[in-house]
Protein backbone atom coordinates (compact mmCIF):
# COMPACT_ATOMS: atom_id res chain seq x y z
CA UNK A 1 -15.38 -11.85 47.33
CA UNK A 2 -16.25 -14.07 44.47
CA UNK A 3 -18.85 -11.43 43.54
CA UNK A 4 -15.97 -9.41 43.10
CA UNK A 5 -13.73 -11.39 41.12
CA UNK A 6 -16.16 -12.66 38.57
CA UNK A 7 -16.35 -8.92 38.14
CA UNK A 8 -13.43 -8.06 38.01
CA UNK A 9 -12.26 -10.87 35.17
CA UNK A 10 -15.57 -9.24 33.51
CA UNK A 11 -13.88 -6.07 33.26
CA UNK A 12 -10.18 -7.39 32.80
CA UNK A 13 -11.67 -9.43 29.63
CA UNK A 14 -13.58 -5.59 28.65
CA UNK A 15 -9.84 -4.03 28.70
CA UNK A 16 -7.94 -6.57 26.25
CA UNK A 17 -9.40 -6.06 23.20
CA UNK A 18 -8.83 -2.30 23.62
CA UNK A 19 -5.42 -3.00 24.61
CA UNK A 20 -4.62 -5.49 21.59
CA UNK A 21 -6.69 -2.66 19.16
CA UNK A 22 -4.63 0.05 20.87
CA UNK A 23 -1.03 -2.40 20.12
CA UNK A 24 -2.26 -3.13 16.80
CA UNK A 25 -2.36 0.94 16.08
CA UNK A 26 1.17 1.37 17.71
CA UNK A 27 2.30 -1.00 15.16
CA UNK A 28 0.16 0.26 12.01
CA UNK A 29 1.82 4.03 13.15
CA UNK A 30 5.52 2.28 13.06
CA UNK A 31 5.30 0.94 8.96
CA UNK A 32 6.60 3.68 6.85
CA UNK A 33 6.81 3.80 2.78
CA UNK A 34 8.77 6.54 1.71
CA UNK A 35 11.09 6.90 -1.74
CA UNK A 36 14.50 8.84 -2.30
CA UNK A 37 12.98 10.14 -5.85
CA UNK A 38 10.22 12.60 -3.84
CA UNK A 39 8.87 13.74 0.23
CA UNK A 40 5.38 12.67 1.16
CA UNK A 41 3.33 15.29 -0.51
CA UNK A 42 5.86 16.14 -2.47
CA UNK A 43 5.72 16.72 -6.50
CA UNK A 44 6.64 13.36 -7.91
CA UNK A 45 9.82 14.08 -10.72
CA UNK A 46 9.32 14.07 -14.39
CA UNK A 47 11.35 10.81 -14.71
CA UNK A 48 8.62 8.70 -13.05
CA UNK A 49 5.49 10.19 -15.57
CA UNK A 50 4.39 9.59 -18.88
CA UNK A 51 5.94 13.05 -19.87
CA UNK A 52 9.38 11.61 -18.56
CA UNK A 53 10.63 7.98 -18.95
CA UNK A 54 7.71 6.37 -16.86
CA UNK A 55 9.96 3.90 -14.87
CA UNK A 56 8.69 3.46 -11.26
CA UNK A 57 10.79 5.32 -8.53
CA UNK A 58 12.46 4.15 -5.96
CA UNK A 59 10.75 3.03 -3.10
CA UNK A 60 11.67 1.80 0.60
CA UNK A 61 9.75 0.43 3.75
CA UNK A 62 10.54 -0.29 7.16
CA UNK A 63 8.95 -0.91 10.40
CA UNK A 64 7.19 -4.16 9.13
CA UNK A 65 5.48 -5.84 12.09
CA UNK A 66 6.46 -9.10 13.27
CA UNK A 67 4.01 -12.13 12.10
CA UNK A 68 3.86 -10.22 8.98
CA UNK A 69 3.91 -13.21 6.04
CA UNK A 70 3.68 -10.81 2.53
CA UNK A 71 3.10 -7.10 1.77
CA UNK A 72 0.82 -5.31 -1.30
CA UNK A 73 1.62 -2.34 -2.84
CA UNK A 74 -1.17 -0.29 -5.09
CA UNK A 75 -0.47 3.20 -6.39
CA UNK A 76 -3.18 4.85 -6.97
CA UNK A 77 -4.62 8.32 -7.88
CA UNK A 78 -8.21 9.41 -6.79
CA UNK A 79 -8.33 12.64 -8.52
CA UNK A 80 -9.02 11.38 -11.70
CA UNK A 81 -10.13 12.91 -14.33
CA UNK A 82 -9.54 16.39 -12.61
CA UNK A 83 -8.81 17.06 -9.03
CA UNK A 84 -11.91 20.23 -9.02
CA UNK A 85 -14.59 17.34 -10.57
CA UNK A 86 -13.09 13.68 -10.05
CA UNK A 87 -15.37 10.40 -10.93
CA UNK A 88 -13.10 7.73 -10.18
CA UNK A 89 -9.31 6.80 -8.69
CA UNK A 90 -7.39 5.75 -11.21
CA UNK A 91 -4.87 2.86 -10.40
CA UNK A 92 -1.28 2.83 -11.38
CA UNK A 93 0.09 -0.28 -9.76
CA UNK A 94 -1.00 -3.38 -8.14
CA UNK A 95 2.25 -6.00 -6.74
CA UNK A 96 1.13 -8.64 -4.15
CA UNK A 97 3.05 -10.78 -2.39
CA UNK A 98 6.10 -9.43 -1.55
CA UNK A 99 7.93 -10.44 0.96
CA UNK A 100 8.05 -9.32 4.46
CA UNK A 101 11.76 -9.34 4.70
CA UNK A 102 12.20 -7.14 1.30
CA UNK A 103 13.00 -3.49 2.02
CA UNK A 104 11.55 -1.85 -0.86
CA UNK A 105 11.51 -1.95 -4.63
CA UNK A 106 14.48 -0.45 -7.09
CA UNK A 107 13.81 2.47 -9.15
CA UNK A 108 12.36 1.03 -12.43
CA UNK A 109 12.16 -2.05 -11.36
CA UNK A 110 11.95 -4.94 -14.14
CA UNK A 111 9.21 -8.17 -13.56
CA UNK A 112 12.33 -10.45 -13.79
CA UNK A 113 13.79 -8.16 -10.98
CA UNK A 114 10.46 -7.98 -8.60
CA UNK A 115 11.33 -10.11 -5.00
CA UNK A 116 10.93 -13.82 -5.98
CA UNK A 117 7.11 -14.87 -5.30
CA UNK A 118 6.18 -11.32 -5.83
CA UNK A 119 2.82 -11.08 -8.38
CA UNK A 120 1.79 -8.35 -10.30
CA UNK A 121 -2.35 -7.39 -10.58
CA UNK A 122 -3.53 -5.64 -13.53
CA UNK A 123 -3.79 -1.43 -13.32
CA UNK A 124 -6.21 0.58 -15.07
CA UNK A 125 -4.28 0.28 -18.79
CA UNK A 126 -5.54 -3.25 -17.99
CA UNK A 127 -2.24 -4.75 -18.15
CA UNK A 128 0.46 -5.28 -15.17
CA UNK A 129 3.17 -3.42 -14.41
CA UNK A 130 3.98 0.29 -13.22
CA UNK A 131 2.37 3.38 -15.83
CA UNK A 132 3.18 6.62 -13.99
CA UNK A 133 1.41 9.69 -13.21
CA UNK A 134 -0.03 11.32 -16.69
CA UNK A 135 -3.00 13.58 -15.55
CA UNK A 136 -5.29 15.02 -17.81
CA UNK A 137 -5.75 18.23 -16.11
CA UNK A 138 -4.62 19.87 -12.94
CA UNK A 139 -2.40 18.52 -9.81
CA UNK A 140 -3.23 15.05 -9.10
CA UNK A 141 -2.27 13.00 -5.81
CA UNK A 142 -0.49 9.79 -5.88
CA UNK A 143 -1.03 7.23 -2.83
CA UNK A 144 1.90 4.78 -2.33
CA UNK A 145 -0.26 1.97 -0.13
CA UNK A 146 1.82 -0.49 1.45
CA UNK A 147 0.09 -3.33 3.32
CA UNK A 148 0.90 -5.36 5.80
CA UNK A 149 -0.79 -8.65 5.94
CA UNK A 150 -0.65 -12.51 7.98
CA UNK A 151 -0.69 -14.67 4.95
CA UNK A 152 0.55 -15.16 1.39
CA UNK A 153 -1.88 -14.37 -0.96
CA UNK A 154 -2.46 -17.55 -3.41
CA UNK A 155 -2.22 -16.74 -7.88
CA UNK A 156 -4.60 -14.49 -8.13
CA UNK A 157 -4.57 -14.20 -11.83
CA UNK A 158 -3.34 -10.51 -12.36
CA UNK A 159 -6.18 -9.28 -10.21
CA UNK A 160 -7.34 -5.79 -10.57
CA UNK A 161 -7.20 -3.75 -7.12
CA UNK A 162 -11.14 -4.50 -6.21
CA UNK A 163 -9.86 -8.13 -6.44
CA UNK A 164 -7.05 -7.73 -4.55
CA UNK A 165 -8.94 -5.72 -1.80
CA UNK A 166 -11.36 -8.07 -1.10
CA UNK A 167 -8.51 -10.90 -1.13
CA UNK A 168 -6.43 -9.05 1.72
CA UNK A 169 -9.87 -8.01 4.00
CA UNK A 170 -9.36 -9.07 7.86
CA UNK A 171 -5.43 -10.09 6.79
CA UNK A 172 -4.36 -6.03 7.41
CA UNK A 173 -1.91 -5.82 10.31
CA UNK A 174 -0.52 -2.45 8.93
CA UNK A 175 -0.60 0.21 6.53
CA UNK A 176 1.28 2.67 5.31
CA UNK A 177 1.15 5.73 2.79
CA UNK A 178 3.21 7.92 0.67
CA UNK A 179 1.63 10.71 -1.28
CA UNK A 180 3.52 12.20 -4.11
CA UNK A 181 1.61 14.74 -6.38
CA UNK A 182 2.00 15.84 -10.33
CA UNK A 183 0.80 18.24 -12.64
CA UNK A 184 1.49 18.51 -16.41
């Protein structure tokens, strides 16, 4: 009998980590990012380009887990230079630190307007702030990625999104996409 129960609280101890991993995907599948401006996968409006007035759009998010402390946000497009050859993704965005409780960011939002303790990181014009789709050549993909994570990040000096990716590993509860695309 004790054979048996040293066994068994073997196996029980086997069955909770796959039953916290499987919890923790329930709750990554429940965060959502979507925007009023454009459908995920849809074509992302002229307004929110360089060829229109390059304000950011609208953007909203529920289904944050509990324990979650601050959220990131990088836009980013990995067909760049052109979606048949690309060499690189090209980042448009990089915020940090919003709050859990905010539920999503105004259409061109302002710095002075971000959530208070929200931080900006630098995108790939090297300098903060949102620069919209503008693709050299064919239809590009834009990835709205909003994280989930257990802490508050500290000043990270306007990191770039390398920076802030290596900042946020093992802090991910959830994620969450949005695709818009764009062509010129």
């Amino acid at each position: 009998m004790k054979l048996c129960f040293v066994l068994c609280a073997g196996a029980l101890s086997l069955l909770l980590p796959a039953s916290a991993a499987h919890a923790r995907a329930a709750t990554e599948d429940s965060m959502q990012i979507h925007s009023t401006a454009f459908s995920d996968k849809g074509e992302i409006p002229q307004r929110y380009t360089c060829d229109g007035q390059d304000v950011s759009p609208p953007l909203a998010w529920s289904g944050v887990p509990r324990g979650t402390q601050s959220l990131v946000l990088i836009v980013d497009d990995p067909d760049a230079p052109d979606p048949a050859a690309p060499k690189r993704t090209w980042v448009h965005w990089v915020l940090y630190n919003l709050p859990p409780d905010s539920a999503g960011l105004a259409e061109g939002v302002a710095p002075d307007d971000l959530p208070s303790g929200a931080l900006q990181g630098r995108n790939d014009w090297k300098r903060t702030g949102y620069g919209g789709p503008c693709p050299p050549i064919g239809r590009h993909r834009y990835f709205h990625k909003l994280y989930a994570l257990d802490r508050v990040l500290p000043n990270l000096s306007q990191p770039d999104k390398a920076a802030l990716l290596r900042a946020i590993e093992d802090h991910v509860l959830a994620e969450a996409v949005l695709v818009g695309t764009y062509q010129r």
